[in-house]
N, C-alpha and C. Protein backbone atom coordinates (compact mmCIF):
# COMPACT_ATOMS: atom_id res chain seq x y z
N UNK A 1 -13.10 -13.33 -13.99
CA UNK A 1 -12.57 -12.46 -12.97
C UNK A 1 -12.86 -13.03 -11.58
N UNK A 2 -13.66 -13.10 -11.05
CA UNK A 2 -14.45 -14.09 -10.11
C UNK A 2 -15.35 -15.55 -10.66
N UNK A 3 -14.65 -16.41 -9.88
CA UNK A 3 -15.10 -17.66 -10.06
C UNK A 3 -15.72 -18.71 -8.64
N UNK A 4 -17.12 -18.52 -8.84
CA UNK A 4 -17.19 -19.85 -7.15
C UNK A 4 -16.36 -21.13 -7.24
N UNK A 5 -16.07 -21.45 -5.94
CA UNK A 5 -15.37 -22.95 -6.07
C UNK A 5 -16.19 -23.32 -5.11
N UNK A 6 -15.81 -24.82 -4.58
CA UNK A 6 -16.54 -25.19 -3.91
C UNK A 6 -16.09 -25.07 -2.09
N UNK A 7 -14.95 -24.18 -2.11
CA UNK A 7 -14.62 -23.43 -0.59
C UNK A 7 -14.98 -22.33 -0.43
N UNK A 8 -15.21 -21.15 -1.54
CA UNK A 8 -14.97 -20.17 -1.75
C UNK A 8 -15.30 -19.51 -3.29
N UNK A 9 -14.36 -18.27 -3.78
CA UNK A 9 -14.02 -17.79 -4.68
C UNK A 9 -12.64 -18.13 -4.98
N UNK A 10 -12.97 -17.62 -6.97
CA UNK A 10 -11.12 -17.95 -7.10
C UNK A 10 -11.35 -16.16 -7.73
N UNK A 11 -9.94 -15.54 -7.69
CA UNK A 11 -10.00 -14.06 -8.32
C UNK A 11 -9.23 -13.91 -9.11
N UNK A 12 -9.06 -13.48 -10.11
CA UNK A 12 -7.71 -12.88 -10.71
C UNK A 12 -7.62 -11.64 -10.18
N UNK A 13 -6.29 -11.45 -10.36
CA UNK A 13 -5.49 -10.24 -9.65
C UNK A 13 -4.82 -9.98 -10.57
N UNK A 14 -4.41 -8.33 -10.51
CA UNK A 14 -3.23 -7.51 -11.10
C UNK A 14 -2.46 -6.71 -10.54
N UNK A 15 -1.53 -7.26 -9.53
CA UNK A 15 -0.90 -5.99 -8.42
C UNK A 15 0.09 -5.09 -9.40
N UNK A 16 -0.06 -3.84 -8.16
CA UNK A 16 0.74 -2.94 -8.08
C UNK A 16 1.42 -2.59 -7.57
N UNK A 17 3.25 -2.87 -7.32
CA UNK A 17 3.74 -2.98 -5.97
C UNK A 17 4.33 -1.54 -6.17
N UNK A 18 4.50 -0.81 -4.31
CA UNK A 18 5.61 0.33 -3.90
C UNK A 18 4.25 1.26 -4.51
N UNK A 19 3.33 1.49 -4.41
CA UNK A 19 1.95 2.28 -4.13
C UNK A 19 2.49 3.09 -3.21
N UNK A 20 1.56 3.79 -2.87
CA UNK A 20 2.27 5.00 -2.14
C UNK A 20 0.93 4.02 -0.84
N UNK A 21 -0.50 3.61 -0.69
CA UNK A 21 -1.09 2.78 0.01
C UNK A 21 -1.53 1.52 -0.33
N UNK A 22 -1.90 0.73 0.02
CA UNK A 22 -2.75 -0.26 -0.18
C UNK A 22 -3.76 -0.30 -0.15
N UNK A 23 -4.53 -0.46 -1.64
CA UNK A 23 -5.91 -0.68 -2.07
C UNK A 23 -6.23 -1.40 -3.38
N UNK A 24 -7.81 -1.66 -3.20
CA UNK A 24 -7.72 -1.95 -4.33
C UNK A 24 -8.10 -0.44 -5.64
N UNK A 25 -8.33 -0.88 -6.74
CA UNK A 25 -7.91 1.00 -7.84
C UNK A 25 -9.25 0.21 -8.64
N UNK A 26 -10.33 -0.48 -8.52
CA UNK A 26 -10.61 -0.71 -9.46
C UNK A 26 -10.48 -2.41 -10.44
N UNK A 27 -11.12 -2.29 -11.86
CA UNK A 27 -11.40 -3.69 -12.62
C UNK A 27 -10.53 -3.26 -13.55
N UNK A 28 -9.16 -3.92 -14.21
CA UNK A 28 -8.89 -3.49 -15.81
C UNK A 28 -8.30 -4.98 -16.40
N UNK A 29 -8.46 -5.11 -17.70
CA UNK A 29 -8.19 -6.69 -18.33
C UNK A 29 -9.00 -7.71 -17.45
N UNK A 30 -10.22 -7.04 -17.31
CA UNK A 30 -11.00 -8.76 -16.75
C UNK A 30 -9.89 -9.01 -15.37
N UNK A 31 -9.39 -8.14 -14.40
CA UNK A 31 -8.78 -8.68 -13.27
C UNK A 31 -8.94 -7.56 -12.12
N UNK A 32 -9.00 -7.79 -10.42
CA UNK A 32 -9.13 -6.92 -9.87
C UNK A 32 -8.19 -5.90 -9.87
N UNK A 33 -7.50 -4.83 -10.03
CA UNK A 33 -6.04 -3.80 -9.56
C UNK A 33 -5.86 -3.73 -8.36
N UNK A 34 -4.61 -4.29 -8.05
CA UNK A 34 -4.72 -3.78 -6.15
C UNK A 34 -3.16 -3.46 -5.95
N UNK A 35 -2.92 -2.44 -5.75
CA UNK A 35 -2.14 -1.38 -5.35
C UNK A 35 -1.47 -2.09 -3.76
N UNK A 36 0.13 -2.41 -3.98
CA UNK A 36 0.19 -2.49 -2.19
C UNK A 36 1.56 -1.65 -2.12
N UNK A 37 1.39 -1.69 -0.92
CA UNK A 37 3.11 -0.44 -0.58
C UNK A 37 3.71 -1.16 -0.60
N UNK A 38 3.57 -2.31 -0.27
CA UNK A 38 5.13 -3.24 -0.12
C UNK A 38 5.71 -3.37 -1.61
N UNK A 39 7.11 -3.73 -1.21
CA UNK A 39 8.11 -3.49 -2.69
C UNK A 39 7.85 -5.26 -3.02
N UNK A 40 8.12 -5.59 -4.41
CA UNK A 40 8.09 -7.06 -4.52
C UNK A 40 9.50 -7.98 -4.50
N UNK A 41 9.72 -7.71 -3.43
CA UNK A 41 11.06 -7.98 -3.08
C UNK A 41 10.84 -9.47 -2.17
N UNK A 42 11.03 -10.64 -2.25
CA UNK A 42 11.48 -11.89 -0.79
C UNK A 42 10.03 -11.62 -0.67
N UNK A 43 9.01 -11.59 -1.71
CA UNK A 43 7.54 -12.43 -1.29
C UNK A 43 6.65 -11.14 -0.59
N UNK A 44 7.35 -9.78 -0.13
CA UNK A 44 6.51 -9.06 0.46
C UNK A 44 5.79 -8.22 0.08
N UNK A 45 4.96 -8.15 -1.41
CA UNK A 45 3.94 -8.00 -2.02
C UNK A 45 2.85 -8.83 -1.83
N UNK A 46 3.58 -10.21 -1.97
CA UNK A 46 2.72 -11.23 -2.22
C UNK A 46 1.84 -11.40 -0.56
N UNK A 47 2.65 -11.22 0.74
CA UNK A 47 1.95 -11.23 1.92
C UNK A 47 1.56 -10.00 2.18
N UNK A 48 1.57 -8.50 1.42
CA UNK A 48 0.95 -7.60 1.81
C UNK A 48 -0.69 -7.60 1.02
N UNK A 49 -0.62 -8.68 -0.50
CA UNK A 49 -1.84 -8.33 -0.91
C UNK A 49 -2.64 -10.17 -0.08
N UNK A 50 -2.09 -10.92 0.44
CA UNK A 50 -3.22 -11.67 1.40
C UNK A 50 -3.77 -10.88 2.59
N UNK A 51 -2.77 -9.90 3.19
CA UNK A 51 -2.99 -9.21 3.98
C UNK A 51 -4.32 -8.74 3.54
N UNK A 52 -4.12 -7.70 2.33
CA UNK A 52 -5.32 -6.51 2.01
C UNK A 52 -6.56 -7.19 2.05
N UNK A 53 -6.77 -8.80 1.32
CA UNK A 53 -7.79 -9.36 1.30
C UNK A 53 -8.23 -10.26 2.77
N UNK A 54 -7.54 -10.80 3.13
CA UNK A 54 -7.74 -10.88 4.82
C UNK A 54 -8.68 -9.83 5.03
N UNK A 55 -8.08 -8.68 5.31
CA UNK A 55 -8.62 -7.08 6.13
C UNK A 55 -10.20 -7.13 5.42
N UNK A 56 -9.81 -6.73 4.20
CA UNK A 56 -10.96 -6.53 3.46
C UNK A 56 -12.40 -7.19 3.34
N UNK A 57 -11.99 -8.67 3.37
CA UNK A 57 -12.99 -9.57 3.21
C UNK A 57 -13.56 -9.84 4.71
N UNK A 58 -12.57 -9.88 5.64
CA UNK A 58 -13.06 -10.18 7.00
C UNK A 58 -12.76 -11.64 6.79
N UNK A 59 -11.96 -12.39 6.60
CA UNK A 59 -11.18 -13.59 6.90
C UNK A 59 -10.27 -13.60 7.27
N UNK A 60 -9.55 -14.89 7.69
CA UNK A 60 -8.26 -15.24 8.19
C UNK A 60 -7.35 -15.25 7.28
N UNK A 61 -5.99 -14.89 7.43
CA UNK A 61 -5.16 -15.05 6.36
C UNK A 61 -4.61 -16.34 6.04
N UNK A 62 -5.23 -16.91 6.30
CA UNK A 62 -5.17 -18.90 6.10
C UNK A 62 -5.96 -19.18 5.26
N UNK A 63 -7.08 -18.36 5.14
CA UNK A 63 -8.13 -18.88 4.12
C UNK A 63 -7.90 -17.97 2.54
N UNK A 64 -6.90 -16.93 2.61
CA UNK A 64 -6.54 -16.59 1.34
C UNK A 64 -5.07 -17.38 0.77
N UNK A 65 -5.23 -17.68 -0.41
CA UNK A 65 -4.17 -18.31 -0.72
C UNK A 65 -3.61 -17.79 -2.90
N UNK A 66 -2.37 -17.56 -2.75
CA UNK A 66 -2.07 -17.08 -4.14
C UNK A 66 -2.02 -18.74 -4.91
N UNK A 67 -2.87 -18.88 -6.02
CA UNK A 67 -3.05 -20.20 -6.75
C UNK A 67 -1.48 -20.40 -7.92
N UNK A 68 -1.45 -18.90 -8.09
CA UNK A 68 -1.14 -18.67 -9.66
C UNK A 68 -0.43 -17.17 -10.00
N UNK A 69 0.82 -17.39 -10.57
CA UNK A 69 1.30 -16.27 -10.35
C UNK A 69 2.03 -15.34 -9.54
N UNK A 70 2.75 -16.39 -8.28
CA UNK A 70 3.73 -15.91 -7.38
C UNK A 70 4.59 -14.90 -7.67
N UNK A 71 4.99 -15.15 -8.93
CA UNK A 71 6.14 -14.29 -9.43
C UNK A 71 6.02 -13.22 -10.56
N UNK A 72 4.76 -13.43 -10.65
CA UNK A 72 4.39 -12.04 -11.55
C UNK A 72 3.55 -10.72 -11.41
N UNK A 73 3.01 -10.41 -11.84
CA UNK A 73 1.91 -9.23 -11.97
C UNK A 73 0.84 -9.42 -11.81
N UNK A 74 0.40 -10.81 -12.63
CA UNK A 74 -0.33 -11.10 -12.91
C UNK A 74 -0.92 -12.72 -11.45
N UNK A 75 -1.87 -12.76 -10.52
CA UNK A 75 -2.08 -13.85 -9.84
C UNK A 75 -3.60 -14.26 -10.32
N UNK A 76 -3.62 -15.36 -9.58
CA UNK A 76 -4.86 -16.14 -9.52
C UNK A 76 -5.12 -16.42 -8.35
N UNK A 77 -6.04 -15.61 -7.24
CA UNK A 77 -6.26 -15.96 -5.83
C UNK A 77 -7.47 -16.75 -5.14
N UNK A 78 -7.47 -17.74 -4.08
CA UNK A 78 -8.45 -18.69 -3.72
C UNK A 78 -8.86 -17.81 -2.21
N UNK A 79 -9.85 -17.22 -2.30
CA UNK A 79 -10.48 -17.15 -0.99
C UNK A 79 -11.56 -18.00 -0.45
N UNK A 80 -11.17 -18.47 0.58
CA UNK A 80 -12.52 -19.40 1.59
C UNK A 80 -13.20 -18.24 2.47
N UNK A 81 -14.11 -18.90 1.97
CA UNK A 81 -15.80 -18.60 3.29
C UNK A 81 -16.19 -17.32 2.68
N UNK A 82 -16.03 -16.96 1.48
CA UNK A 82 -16.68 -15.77 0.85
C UNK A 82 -17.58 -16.01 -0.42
N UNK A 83 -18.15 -15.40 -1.06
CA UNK A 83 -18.88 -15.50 -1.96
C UNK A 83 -18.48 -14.17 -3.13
N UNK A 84 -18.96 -14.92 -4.46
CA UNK A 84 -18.62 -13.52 -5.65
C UNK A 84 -19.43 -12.36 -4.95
N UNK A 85 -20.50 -12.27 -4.56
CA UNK A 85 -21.41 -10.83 -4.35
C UNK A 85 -20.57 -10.42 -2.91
N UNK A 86 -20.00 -11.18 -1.88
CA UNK A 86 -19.35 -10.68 -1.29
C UNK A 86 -18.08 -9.63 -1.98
N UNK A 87 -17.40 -10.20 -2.53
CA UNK A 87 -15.86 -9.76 -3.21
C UNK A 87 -16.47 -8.79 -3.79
N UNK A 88 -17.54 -9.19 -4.22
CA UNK A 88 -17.48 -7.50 -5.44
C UNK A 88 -18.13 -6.05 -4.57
N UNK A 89 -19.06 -6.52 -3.58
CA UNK A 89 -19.49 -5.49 -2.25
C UNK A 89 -18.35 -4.82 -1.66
N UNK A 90 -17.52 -5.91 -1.42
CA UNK A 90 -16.54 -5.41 -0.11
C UNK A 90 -15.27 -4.31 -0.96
N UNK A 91 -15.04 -4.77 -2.49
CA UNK A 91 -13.73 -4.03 -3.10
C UNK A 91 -14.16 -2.82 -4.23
N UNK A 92 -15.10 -3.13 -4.81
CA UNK A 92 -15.44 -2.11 -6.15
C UNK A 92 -16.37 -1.15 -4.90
N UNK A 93 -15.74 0.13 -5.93
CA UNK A 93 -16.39 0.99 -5.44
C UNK A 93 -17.99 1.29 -5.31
C-alpha cells in the first residue's frame, strides 16, 4: 500500500470519481479510497486527486506524480519529500 523510494513514497490508490467532495474514505484491497468531485472525463480526476494529495501532504503538485493507472480505478502514485508515517498521519483517520 505504501512503499519508500528513494525520493519519497510510492501509494496505491483507488479513486472515486463525481463524489459529492473530495477526500480520502479510508483503506480497502490493500489501497488508499479517495473520493474526488471531479468527473473522469479529459484527465480531470486524475488532476483533482494530485490536487487532494498536494493539499493534503503539504507539497507541490510537481512532486506528486500518477506512476500507474491513468486510465483506471485503480493508480499507483509517487510522492516526493514525504515519508510512509507522514501519508498515513496526514490521510487515515
Amino acid at each position: 500500500m505504501i512503499r519508500a523510494t528513494g525520493a519519497g513514497v510510492e501509494v496505491d490508490v483507488r479513486v472515486i470519481p463525481r463524489a459529492s467532495k473530495t477526500a480520502c474514505s479510508g483503506v480497502r484491497d490493500d489501497a488508499f479510497v479517495v473520493r474526488v468531485a471531479a468527473p473522469p472525463v479529459e484527465g480531470a480526476a486524475n488532476d483533482a486527486l494530485i490536487a487532494f494529495f498536494s493539499d493534503a501532504l503539504r507539497v507541490p503538485r510537481r512532486a506528486v506524480q500518477i506512476l500507474s493507472g491513468e486510465r483506471g480505478r485503480r493508480k499507483r502514485v509517487a510522492i516526493a519529500g514525504v515519508t510512509a508515517d507522514d501519508v498515513r498521519r496526514r490521510l487515515l483517520p
